[in-house]
Every structure is written in C-alpha cells, then in structure tokens.
Protein backbone atom coordinates (compact mmCIF):
# COMPACT_ATOMS: atom_id res chain seq x y z
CA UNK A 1 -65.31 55.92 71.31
CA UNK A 2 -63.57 59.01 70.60
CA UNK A 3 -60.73 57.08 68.32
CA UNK A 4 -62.94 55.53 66.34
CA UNK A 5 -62.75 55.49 62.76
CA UNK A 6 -65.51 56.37 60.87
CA UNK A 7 -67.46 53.25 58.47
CA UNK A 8 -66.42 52.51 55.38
CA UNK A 9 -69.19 55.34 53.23
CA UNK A 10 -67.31 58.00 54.78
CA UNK A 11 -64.19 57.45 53.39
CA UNK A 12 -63.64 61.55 51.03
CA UNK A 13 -67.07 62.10 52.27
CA UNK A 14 -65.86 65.21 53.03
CA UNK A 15 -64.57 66.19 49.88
CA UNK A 16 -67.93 64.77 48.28
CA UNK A 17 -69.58 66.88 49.88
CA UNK A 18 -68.58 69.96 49.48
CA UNK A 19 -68.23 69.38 45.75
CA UNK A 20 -71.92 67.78 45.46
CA UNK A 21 -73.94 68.51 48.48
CA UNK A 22 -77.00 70.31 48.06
CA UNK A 23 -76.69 70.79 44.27
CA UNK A 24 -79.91 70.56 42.80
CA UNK A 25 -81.34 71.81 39.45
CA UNK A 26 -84.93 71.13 39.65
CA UNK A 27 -87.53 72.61 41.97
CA UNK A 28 -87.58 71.13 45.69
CA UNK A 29 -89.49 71.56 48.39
CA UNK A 30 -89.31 70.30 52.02
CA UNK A 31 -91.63 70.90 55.10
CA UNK A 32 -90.26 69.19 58.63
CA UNK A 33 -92.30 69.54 61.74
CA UNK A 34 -90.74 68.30 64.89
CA UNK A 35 -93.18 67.84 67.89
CA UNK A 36 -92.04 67.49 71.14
CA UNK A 37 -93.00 64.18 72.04
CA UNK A 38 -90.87 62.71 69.56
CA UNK A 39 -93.19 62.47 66.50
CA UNK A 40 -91.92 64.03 63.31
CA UNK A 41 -93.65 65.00 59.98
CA UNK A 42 -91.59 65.72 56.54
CA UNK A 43 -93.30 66.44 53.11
CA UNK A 44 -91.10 66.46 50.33
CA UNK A 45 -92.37 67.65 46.76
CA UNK A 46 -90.13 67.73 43.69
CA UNK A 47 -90.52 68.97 39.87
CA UNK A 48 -88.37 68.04 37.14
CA UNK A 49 -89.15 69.42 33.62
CA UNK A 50 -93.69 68.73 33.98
CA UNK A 51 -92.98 65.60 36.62
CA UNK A 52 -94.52 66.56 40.50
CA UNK A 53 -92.99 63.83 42.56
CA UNK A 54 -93.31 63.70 46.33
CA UNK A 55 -93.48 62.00 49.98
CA UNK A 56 -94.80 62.31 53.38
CA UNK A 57 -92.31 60.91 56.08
CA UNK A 58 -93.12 60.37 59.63
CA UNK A 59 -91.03 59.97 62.15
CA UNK A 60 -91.11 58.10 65.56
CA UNK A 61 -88.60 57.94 68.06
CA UNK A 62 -88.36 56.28 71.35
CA UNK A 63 -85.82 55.83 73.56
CA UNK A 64 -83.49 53.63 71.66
CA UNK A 65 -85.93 52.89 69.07
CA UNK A 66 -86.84 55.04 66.07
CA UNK A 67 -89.83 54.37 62.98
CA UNK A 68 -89.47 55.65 60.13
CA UNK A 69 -92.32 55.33 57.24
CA UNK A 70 -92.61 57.28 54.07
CA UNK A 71 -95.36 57.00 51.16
CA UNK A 72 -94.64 58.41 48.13
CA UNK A 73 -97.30 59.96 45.00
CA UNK A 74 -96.42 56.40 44.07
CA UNK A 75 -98.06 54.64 46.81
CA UNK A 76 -95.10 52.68 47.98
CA UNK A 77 -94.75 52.66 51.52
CA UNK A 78 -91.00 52.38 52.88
CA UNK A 79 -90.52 51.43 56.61
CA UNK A 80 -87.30 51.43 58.48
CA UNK A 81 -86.51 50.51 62.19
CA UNK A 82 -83.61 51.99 63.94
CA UNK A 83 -82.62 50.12 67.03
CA UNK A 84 -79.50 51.55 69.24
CA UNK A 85 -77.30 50.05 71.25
CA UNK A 86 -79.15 46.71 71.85
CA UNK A 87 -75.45 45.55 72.62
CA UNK A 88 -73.13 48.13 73.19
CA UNK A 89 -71.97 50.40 70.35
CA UNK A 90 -74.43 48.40 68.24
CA UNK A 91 -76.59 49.27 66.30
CA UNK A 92 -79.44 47.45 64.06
CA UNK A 93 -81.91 48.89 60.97
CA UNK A 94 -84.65 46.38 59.69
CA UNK A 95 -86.43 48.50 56.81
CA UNK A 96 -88.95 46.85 53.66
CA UNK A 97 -91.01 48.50 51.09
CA UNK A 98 -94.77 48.10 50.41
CA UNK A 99 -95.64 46.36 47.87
CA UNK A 100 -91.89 44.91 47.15
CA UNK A 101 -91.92 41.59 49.17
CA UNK A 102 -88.63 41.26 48.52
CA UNK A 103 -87.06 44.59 49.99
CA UNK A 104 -86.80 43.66 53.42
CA UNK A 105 -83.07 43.70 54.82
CA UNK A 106 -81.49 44.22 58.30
CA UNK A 107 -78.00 45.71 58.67
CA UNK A 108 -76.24 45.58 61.57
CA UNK A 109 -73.50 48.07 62.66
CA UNK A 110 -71.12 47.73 65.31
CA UNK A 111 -67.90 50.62 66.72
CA UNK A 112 -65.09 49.23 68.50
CA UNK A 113 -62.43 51.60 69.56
CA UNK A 114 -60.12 50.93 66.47
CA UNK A 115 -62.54 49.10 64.10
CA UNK A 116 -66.09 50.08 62.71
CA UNK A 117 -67.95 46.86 60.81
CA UNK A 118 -70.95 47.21 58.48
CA UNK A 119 -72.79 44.17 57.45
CA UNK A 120 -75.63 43.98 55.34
CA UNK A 121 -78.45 40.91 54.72
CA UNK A 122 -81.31 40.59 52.26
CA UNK A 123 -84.31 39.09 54.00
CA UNK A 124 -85.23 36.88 51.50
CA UNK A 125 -84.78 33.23 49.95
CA UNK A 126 -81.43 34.16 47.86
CA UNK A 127 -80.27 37.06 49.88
CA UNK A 128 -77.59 40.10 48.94
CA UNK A 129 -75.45 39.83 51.72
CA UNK A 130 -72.74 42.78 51.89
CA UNK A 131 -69.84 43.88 54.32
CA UNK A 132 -67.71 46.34 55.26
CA UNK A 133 -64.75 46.59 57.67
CA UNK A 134 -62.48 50.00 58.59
CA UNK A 135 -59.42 49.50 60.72
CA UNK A 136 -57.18 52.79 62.52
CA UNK A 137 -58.24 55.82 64.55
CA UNK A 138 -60.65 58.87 63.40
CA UNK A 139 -57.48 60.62 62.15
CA UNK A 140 -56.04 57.56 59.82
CA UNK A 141 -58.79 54.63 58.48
CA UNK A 142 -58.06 51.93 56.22
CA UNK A 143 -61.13 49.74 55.17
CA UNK A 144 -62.86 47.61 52.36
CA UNK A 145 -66.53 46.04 51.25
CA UNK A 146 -67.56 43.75 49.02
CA UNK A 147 -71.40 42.62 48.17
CA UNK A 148 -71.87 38.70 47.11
CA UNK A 149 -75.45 37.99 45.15
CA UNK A 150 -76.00 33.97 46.35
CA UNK A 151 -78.47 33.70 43.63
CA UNK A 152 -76.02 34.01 41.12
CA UNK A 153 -72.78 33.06 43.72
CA UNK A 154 -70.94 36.25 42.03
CA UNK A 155 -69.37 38.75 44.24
CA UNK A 156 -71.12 42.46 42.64
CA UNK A 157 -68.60 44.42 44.74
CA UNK A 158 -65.66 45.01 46.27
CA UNK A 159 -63.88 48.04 47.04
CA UNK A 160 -61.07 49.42 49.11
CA UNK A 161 -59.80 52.28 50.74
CA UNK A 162 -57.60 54.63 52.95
CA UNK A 163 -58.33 58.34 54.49
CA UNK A 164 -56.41 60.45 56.64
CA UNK A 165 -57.99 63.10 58.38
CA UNK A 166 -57.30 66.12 60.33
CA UNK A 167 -59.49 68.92 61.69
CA UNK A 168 -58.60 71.36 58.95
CA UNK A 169 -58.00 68.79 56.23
CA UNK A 170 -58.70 65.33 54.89
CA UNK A 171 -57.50 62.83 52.17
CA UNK A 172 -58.59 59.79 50.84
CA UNK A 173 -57.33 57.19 48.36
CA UNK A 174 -60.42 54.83 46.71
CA UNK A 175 -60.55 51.81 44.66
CA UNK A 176 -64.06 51.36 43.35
CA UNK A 177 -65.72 49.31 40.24
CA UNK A 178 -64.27 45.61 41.14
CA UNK A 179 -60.68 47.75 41.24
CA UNK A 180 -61.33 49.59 37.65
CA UNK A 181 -60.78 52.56 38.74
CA UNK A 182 -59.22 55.09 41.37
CA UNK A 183 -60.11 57.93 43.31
CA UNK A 184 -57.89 60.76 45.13
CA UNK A 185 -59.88 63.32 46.92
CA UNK A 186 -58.84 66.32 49.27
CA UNK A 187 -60.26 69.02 51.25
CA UNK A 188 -58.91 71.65 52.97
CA UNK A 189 -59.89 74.54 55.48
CA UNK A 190 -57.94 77.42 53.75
CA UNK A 191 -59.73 79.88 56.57
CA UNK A 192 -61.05 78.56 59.38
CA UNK A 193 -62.23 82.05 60.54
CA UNK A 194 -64.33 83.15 57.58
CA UNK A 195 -65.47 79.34 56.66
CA UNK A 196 -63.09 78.87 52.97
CA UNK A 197 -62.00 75.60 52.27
CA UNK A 198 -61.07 73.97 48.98
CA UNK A 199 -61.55 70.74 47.45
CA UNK A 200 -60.41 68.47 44.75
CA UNK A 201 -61.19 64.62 43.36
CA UNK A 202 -59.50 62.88 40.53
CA UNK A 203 -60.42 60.07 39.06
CA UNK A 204 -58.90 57.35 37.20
CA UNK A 205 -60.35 54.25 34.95
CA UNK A 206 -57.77 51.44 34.41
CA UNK A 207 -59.78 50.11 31.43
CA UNK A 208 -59.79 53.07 29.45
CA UNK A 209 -56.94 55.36 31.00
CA UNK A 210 -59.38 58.16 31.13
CA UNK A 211 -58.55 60.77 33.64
CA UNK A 212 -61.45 63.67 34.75
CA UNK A 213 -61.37 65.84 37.95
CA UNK A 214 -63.76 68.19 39.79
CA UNK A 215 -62.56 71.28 42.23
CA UNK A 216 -64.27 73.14 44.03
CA UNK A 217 -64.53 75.56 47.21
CA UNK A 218 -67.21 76.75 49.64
CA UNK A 219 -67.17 79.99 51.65
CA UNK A 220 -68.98 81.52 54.29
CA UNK A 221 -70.14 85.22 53.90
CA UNK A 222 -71.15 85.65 57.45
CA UNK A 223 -73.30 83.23 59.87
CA UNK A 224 -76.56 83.08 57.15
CA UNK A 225 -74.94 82.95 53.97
CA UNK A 226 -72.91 80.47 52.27
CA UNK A 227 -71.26 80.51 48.85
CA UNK A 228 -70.27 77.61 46.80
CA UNK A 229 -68.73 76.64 43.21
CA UNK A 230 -67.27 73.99 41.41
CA UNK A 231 -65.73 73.17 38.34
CA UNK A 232 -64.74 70.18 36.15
CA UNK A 233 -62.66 68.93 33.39
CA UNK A 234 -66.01 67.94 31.36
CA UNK A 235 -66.34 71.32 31.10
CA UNK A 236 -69.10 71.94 33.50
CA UNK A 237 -69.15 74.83 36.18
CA UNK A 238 -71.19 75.16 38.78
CA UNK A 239 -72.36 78.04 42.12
CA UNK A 240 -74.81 77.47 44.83
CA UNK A 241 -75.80 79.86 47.41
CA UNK A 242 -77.72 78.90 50.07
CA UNK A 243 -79.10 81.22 52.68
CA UNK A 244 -80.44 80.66 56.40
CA UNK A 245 -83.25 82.94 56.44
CA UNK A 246 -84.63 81.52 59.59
CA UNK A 247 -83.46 79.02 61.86
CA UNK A 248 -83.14 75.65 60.13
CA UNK A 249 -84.97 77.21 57.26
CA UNK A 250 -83.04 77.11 54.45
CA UNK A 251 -83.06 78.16 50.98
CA UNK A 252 -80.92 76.97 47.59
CA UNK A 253 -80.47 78.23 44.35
CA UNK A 254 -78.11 76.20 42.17
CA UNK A 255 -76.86 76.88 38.43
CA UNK A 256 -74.60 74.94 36.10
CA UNK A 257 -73.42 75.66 32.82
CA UNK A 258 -72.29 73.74 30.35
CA UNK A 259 -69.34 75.01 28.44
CA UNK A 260 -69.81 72.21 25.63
CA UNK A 261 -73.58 72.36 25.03
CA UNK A 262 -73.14 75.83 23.57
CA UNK A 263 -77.25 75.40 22.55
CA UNK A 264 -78.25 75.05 25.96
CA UNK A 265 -78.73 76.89 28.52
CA UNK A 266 -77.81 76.89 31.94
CA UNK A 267 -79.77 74.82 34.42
CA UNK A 268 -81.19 76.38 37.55
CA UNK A 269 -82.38 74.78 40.16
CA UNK A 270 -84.34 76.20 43.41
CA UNK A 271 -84.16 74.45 46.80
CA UNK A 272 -86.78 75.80 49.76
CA UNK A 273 -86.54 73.83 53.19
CA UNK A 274 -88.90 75.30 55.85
CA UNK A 275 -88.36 74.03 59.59
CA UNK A 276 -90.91 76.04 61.77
C-alpha cells in the first residue's frame, strides 16, 4: 500500500496548507483530553467580533470502529461512525445531524495499490450521490469527481486533476467550478535541515480571464517554534507564529493586513490548543 496514490482532496494539499493552515483571526480555543481506554473529550470555543460559539466532541474508538458525536451552543448533535477495513483497505463513515433528518450519508472509501476511489451517498429519498477516482503511484496521481443532485438530475460538480510529488517538493494542476477555472500550485523544501520551504498557487477563471496568486513560506526556528507568511496579489499579507510550549500544546497568533483597506486595521487573531 506503499504506492498508493493519495484520494482525490489531496491533490496541492500541500501547498494549501502551508499557505492557509492554521490562519485564524478570531479568538480560538481548544481543550483535548485523551484517556487511555480509548475515550476522548474536545471542547472547542470560538469568538468572532461579540459571537461565543462552541462544541464538546467525544470520541470513541474501538478496535476498527470509532464514534464520533459533537453538540454545539446550538444544540445540534453531529454523529459520525468510522468503520476500518470491513473489507480490506476499506473503509466506511455513516455520520447524521440532530435535528436535520435529512443529513445522514455513508461514504465509502477503498485503496488499491494504483487507484484510491471515494464515493459518496445521501441517505435520503432524492439522494446527493458523489465520486471520486485517482489513478498512478504516491509520487504521480491523476484523478477526477463529480457530484449529481437526482432531485434535480443536474450534475453540481465535476472536477479534475493531476499532482506530482516528491519528498522535498510537490505540484499540482486543478480544474475546479464545472471547468471555469484553473489552479497551479507548488511547494518546495528549500531547507530540509532548518524546516524552509516555499509555496505558490495561481489561479485562473476562464469566464472572466482574471488571474490572482498567493505565495508564501514557512520556517522552522528550532524544534518549538515555527514561522509563517504569505502574501497575495489582492493585496493582502499575512504572518503566523505558532509555538509548542508543551507537548501537543500549541499556541497561534495570526495577523493580516490589508494593503487596500487603508481605514482598517490589521486583523489579529489568537489560537490556544491545550493537550494535557
């Protein structure tokens, strides 16, 4: 299983990420408690501007099988199943929300050596069924989904894509929005030794012939401390820095500013994640 090519979502996930992974410019909180009989507690809490949103998420897992059940300051309750390998290199999620009757689905994903497959089914009367394929090796994937709505027997997506990777760098080619427009990403480990890698996504819209692009770079001070910025042609520029100040403990502080909104001023945003 080695060779196998990763599903269709991770196609420039690597580039995504370092570009928009754990930007944040509110205030976040998050409390995980791992117990050692395989129970798990996570509290989330979240202010934007004088909003206090949050969760509690508990965790289950079993040999093979893993619950997962949230409840939000909303009262919805969220439920997904995880069950591995109930034929081998399968794997199956069944997951509804409470009190949407009509959330429940059950995706089904399955590795072969050169192929990974996705598929997708809404458990209800008129269903949204989607799929996705990837063909190759873990060092060169082509792949493709599309989502089809039977209540209105229109397909609402269908995308395509290629990535080549390598330890120290990765590309990927994307058409997304029903083949409107086109994404190039790239990352690359400039320094493997101290952690520095670049990266860089353009995109392009068909209908309008717009171009924009983000770039950005990450670097590791030493083993606790990690430095990131990023910078794009809307004029927006971005720096996290993100510190381990005890294992799995982490904490963010995020700023952008806006080069265009010359009235504004910069948003800051403060991420604390607390893993005792």
């Amino acid at each position: 299983m080695g060779s196998s090519p990763a599903p269709f979502s991770d196609i420039g996930k690597r580039a995504k990420d370092l570009l928009t992974k754990d930007y944040n410019f509110d205030q976040k909180f998050t409390l995980s408690v791992v117990g050692s009989t395989g129970l798990g507690l996570t509290a989330n809490g979240l202010k934007r501007d004088q909003i206090f949103v949050g969760d509690i998420n508990t965790l289950y897992k079993s040999g093979n099988t893993t619950v997962d059940v949230k409840v939000d300051t909303y009262s919805n309750v969220s439920t997904k199943v995880t069950v591995s390998d109930i034929l081998p290199s399968t794997k199956a999620v069944f997951s509804f929300r409470i009190p949407d009757h009509k959330s429940g689905k059950l995706d089904v994903q399955y590795l072969h050596p050169h192929a990974a497959f996705d598929s997708s089914i809404g458990l209800n009367p008129t269903p949204l069924l989607e799929l996705s394929a990837t063909i190759g090796s873990k060092d060169l994937s082509l792949g493709g989904e599309i989502g089809f709505d039977t209540a209105s027997s229109l397909l609402t997506k269908y995308n395509a894509g290629i990535s080549f990777n390598k330890p120290d760098f990765s590309a990927a080619l994307l058409l997304t929005d029903k083949g409107k427009t086109l994404k190039a990403s790239y990352i690359h480990a400039v320094d493997s030794c101290n952690g520095t890698a670049v990266a860089a996504e353009l995109t392009h819209r068909f209908s309008t012939f717009e171009n924009s692009f983000t770039l950005g770079s990450s670097h590791v001070i030493d083993p606790f401390n990690v430095v990131k910025t990023r910078f794009s042609d809307n004029g927006k520029a971005g720096v996290l820095w993100q510190r381990e100040w005890r294992p799995k403990s982490l904490v963010t502080v995020s700023a952008e500013y806006d080069s265009k909104a010359l009235n504004s001023s910069p948003k800051i945003g403060l991420a604390l994640a607390l893993k005792p």
